[in-house]
Protein backbone atom coordinates (compact mmCIF):
# COMPACT_ATOMS: atom_id res chain seq x y z
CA UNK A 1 -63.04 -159.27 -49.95
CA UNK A 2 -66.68 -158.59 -49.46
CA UNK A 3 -69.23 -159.48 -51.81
CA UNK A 4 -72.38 -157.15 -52.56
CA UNK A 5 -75.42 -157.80 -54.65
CA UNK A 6 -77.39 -155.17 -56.71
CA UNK A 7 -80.32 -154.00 -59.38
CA UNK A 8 -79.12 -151.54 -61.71
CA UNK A 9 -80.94 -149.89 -64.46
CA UNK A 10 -80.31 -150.90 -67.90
CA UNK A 11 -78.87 -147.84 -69.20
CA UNK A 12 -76.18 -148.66 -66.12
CA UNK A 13 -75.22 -152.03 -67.24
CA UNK A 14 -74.85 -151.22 -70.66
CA UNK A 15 -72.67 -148.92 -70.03
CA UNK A 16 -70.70 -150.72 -67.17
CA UNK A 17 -70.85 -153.63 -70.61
CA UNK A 18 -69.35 -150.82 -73.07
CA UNK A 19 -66.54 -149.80 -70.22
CA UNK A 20 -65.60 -153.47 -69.99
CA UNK A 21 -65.40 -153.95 -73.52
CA UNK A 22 -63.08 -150.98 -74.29
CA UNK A 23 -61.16 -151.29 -71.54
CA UNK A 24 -60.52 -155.56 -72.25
CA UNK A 25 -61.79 -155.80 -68.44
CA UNK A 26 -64.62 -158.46 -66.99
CA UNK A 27 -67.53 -156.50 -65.58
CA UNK A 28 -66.76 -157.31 -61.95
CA UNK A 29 -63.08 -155.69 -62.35
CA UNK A 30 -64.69 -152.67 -64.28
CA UNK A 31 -67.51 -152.17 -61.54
CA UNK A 32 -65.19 -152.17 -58.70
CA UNK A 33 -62.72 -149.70 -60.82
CA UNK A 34 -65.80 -147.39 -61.11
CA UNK A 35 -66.44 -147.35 -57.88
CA UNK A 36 -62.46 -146.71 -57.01
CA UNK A 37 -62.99 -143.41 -59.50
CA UNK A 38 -66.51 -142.41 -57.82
CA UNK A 39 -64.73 -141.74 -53.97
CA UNK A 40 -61.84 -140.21 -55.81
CA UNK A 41 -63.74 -137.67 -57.86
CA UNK A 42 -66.10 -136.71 -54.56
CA UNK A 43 -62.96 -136.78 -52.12
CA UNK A 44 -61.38 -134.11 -54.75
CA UNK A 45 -65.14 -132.50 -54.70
CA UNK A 46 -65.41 -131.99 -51.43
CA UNK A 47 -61.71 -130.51 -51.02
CA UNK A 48 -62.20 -128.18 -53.71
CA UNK A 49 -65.27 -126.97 -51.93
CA UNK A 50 -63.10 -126.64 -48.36
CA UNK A 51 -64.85 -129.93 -47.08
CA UNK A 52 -61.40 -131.68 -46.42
CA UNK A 53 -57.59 -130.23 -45.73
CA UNK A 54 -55.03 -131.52 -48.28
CA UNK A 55 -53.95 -133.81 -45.36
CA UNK A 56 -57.80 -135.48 -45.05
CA UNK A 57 -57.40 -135.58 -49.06
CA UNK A 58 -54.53 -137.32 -48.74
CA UNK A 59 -55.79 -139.76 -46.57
CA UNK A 60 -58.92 -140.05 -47.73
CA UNK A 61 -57.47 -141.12 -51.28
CA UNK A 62 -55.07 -143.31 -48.93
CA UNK A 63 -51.44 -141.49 -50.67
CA UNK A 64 -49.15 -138.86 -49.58
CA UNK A 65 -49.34 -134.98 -49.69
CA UNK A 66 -47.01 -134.35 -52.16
CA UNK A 67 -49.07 -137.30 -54.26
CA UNK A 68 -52.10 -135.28 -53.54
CA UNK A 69 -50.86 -132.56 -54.66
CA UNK A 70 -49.15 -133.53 -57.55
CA UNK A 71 -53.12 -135.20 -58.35
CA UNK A 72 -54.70 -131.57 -57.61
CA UNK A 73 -52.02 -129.97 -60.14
CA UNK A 74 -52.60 -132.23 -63.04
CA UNK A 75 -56.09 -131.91 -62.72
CA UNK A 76 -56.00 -127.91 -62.52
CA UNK A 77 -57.33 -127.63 -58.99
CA UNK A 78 -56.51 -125.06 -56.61
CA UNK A 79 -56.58 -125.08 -53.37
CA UNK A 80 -59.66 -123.56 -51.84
CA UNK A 81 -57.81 -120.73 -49.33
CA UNK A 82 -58.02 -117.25 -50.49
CA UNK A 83 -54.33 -115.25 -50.49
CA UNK A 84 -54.87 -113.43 -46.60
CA UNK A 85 -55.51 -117.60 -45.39
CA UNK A 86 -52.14 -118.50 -47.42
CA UNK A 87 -50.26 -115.63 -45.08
CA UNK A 88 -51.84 -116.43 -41.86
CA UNK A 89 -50.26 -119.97 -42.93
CA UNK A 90 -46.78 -118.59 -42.73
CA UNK A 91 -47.13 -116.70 -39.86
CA UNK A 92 -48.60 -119.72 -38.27
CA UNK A 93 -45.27 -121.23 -39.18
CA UNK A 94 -42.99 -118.75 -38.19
CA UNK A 95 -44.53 -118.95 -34.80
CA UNK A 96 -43.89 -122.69 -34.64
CA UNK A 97 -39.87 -122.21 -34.87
């Protein structure tokens, strides 16, 4: 494990202090938690915006598909393909067979 070192503004630690507190969790642990959450939220971000396929999602957020999607349905996001894409999908398919 790597170790990093850095200033943060005192409105950050406070809160980063108030996280730990709730949650029963030393700083360090709560930090590195926070961080875990930040490159989910933008990895979902950027595949709700079409930046990443539910496969780079899925790898991204190092889990399966059907984990990713499960993720994207109990947080109420849809995928970003419009109905005409989700056809083309199936007669992608159908060509595969």
């Amino acid at each position: 494990m790597g170790v990093i070192s850095l200033r943060l503004k005192e409105r950050d630690l406070e809160r980063l202090e108030e996280l730990s507190k709730a949650a029963h969790k030393d700083k360090s642990t709560m930090a590195r938690e926070l961080l875990e959450y930040g490159w989910d939220f933008l990895m979902l971000k950027y595949y709700k915006e079409g930046k990443l396929s539910l496969a780079g999602l899925a790898k991204k957020l190092d889990i399966s598909i059907s984990e990713a999607i499960d993720m994207l349905k109990e947080l109420g996001i849809e995928a970003p393909i419009g109905y005409d894409d989700y056809l083309k999908g199936f007669e992608v398919f159908d060509q595969t067979k």
